[in-house]
Protein backbone atom coordinates (compact mmCIF):
# COMPACT_ATOMS: atom_id res chain seq x y z
CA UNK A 1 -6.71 3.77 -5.84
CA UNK A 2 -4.13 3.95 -8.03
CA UNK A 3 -5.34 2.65 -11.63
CA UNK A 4 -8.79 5.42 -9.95
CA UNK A 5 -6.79 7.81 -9.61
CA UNK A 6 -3.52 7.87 -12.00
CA UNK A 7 -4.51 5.53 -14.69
CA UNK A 8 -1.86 3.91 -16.36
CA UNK A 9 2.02 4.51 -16.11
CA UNK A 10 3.64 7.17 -17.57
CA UNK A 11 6.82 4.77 -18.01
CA UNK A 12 7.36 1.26 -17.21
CA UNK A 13 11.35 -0.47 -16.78
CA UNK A 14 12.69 -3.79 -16.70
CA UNK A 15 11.87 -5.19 -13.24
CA UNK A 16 15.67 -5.76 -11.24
CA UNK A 17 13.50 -8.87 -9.84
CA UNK A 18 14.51 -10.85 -12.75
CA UNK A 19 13.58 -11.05 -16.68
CA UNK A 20 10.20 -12.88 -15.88
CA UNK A 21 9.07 -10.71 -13.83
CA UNK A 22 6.64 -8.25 -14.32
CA UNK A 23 7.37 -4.56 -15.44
CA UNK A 24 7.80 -2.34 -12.92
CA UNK A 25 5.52 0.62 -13.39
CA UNK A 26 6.50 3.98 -12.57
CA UNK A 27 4.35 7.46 -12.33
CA UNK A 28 5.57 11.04 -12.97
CA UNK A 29 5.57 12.67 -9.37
CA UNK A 30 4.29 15.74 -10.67
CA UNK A 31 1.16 13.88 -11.46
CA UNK A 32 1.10 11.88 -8.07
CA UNK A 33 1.57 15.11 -6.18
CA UNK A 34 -1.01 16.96 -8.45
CA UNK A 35 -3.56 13.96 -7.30
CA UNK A 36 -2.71 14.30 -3.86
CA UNK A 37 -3.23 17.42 -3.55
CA UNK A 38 -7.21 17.14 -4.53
CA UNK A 39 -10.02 16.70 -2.11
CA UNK A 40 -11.80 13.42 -3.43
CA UNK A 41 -8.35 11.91 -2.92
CA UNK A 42 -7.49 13.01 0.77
CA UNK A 43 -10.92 11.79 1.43
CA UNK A 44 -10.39 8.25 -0.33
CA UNK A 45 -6.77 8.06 2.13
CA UNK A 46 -7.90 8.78 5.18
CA UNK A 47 -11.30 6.17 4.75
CA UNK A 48 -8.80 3.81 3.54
CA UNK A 49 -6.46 4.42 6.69
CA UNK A 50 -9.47 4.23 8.75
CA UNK A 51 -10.30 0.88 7.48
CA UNK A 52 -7.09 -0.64 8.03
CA UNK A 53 -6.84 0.73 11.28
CA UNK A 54 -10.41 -1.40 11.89
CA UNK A 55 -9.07 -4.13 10.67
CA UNK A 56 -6.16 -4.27 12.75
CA UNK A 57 -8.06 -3.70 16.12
CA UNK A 58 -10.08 -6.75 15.39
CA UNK A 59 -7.32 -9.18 14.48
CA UNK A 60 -7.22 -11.60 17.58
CA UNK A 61 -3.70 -12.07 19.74
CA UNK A 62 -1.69 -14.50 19.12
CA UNK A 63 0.07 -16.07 22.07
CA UNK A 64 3.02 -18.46 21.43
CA UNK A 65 5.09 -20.10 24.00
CA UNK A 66 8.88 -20.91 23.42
CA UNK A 67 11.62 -22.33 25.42
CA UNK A 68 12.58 -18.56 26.69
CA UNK A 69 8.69 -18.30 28.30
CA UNK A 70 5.42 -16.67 26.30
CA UNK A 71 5.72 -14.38 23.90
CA UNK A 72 2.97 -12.44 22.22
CA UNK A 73 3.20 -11.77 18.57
């Protein structure tokens, strides 16, 4: 959503990660909040909060026993 939304960086730094690490890439807030703030996006969120919620109700339980008794993760 964000390259849809935002397009490229206003300003990219040095990434702390390390020299061969990629830039790190870094929007002007006024822009993000100006986005934000727009229909098409709040729409976009909330389907792609829906989705993850979906996805998440459909991941099977995982049931592990250790030496302290089952645990479910």
């Amino acid at each position: 959503m964000i390259k849809q939304f935002l397009g490229g960086p206003d300003h990219t730094v040095p990434n702390p990660g390390g020299r061969n690490a990629p830039r790190v890439k870094l929007w002007l807030i006024t822009r993000v909040e100006d986005i934000e703030g727009t229909e098409v996006f709040q729409q976009r969120w909330w389907q792609a909060v829906d989705r993850r919620n979906a996805q998440q109700r459909q991941k099977p339980q995982d049931t592990t026993c250790t030496e302290a008794g089952a645990v479910r993760r």
